[in-house]
Protein backbone atom coordinates (compact mmCIF):
# COMPACT_ATOMS: atom_id res chain seq x y z
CA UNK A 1 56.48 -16.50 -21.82
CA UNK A 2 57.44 -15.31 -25.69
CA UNK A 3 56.51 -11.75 -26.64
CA UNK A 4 56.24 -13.10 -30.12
CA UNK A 5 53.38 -10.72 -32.06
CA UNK A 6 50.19 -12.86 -33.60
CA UNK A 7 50.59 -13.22 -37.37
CA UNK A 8 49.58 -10.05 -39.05
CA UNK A 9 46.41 -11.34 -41.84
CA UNK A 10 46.66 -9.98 -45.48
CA UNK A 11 45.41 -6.53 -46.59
CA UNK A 12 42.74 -5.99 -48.92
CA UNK A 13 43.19 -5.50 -52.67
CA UNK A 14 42.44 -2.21 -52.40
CA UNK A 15 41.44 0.83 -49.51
CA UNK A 16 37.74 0.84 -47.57
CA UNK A 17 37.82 4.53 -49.04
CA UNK A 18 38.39 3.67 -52.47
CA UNK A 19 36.14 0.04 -52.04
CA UNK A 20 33.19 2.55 -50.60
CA UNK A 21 33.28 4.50 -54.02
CA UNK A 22 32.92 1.79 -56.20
CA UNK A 23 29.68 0.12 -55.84
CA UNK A 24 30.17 -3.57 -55.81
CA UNK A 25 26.97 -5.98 -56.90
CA UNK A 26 26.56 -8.85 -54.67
CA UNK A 27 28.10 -12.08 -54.71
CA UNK A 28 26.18 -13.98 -57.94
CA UNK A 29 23.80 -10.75 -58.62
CA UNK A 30 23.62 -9.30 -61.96
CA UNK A 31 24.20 -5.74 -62.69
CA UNK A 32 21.37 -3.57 -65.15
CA UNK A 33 22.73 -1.58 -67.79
CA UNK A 34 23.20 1.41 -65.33
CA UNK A 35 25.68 -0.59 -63.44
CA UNK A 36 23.25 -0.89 -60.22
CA UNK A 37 22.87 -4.24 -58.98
CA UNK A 38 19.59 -6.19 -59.21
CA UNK A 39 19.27 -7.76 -55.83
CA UNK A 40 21.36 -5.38 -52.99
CA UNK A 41 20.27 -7.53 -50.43
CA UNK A 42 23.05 -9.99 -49.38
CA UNK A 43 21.58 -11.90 -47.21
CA UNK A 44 21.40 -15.39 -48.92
CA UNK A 45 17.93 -15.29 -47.71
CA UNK A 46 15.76 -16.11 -51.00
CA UNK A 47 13.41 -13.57 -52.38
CA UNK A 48 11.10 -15.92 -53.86
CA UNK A 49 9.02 -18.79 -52.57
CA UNK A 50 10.28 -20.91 -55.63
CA UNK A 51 11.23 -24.02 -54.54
CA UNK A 52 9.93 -25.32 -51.69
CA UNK A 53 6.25 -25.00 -52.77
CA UNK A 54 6.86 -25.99 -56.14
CA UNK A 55 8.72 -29.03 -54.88
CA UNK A 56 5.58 -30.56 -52.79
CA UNK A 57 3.82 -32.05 -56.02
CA UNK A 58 7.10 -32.40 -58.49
CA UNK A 59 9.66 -33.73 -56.18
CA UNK A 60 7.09 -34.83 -53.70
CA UNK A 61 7.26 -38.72 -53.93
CA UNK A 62 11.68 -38.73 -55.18
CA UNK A 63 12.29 -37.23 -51.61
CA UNK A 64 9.83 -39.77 -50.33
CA UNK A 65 11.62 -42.64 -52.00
CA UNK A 66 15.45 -41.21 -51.18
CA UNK A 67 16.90 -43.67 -49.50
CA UNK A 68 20.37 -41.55 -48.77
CA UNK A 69 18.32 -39.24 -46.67
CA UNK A 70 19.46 -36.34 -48.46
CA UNK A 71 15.99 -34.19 -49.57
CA UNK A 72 14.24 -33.79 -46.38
CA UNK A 73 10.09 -34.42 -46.67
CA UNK A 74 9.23 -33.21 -42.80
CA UNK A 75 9.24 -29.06 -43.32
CA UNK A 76 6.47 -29.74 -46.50
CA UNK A 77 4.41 -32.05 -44.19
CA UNK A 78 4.66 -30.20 -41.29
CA UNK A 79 1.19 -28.60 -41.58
CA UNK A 80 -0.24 -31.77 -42.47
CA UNK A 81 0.99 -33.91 -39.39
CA UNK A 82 -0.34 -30.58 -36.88
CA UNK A 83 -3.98 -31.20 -38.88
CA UNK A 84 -4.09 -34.81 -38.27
CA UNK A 85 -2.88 -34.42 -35.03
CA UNK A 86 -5.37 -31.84 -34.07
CA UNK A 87 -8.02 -34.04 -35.52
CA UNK A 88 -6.90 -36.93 -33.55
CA UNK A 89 -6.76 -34.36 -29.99
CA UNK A 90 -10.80 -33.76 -30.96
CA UNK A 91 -11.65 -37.18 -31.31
CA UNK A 92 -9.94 -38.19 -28.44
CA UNK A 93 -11.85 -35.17 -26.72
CA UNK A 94 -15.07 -35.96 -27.81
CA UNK A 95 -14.58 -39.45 -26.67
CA UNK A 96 -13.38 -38.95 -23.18
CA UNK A 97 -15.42 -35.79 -22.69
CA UNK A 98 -18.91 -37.80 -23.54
CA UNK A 99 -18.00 -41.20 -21.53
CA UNK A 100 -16.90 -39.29 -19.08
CA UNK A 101 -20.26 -37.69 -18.61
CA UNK A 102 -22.65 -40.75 -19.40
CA UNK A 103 -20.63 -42.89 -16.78
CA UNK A 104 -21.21 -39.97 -13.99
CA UNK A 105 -24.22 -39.71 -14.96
CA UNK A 106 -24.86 -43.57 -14.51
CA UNK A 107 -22.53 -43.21 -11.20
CA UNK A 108 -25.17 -40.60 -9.63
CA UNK A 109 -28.08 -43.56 -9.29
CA UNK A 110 -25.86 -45.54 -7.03
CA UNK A 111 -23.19 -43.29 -5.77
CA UNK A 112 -24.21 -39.22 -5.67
CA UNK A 113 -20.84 -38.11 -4.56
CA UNK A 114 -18.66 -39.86 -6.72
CA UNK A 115 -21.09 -39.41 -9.80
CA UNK A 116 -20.87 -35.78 -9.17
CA UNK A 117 -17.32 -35.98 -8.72
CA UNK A 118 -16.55 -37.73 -12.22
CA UNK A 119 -18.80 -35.08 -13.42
CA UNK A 120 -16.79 -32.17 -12.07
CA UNK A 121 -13.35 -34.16 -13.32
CA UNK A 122 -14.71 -34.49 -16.97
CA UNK A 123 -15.74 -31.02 -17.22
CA UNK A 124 -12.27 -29.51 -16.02
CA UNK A 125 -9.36 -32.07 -16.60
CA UNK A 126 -10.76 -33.27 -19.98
CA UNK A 127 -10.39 -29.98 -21.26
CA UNK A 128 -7.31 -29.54 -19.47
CA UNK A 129 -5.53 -32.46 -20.88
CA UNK A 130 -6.58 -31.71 -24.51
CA UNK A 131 -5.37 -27.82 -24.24
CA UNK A 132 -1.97 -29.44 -22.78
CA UNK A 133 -1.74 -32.07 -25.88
CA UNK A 134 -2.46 -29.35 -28.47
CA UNK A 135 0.68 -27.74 -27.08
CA UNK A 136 3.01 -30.86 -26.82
CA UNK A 137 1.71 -31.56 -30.33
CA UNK A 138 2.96 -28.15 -31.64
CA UNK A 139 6.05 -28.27 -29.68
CA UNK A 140 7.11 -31.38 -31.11
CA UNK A 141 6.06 -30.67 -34.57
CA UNK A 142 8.09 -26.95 -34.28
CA UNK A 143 11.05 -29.01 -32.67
CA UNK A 144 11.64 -31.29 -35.56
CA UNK A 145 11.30 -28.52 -38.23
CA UNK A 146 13.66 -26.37 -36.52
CA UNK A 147 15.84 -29.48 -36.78
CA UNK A 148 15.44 -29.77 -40.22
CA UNK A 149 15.85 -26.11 -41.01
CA UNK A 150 19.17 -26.48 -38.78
CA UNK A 151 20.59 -29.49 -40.96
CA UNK A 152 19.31 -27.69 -44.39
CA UNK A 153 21.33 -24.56 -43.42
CA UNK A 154 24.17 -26.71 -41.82
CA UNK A 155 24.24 -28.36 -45.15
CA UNK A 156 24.18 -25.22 -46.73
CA UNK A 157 26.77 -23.47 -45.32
CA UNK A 158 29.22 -26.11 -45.42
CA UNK A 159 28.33 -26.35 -49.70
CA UNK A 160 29.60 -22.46 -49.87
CA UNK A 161 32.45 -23.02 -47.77
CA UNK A 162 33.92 -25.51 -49.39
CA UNK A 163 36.78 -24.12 -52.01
């Protein structure tokens, strides 16, 4: 075992007192005439919905057409896919719900228990299953966009920490 000490890191260019005084803008924020700085919020986060929205119609069909995978299309479509998907759910709902009910129905001439029994099993696992896929569907669709958001900031980070 070495009792060698950990390297020490540099000191600042100047005190936390003296640093506190001063007011320093943000990192790429402009400064009025006064010396206060326009944006004191240092977040990164952006202020503005610029961009993304903007992007849907203007560079709507480039991203579409990138083949290096670089401009991601999934967060703008997002909403879209949940529609369809919901729209597809109530079809399929409406489908299985009403054959579900015109076969009991049919089932009760020759068969009163099971007719009544397909009857029951429409009316509660029909609904059931539908409230279930609703859920799956907006699970999956949040777990891709958080995937996306993940390799946008990924990518993001990794663009300001490069020197």
């Amino acid at each position: 075992m070495s009792s060698s000490t950990p390297p020490v890191p540099p000191l600042p260019e100047q005190p936390a007192a003296e640093a506190a005084r001063t007011p320093q803008p943000p990192t790429g924020a402009t400064q009025t005439s006064s010396g206060a700085a326009v944006d004191p919020d240092d977040t990164g986060v952006p202020t503005s919905l610029k961009g993304g929205l903007d992007d849907i119609g203007r560079g709507f069909f480039s991203a579409l057409f990138d083949v290096s995978f670089r401009t991601f299309i999934t967060r703008r479509l997002a909403s879209v896919f949940y529609i369809v998907g919901l729209i597809v759910i109530a079809i399929g709902f409406l489908v299985y719900f009403v054959t579900g009910l015109v076969n009991g129905i049919r089932l009760l001439q020759f068969n009163v228990g099971g007719g009544v029994s397909l009857l029951v099993a429409t009316v509660v696992l029909v609904p059931l299953a539908t409230f279930l896929a609703i859920i799956v569907l907006r699970f999956v669709i949040e777990a891709v966009v958080a995937l996306i958001a993940i390799a946008e900031n990924t990518e993001r980070t990794a663009q300001h920490t490069e020197r």
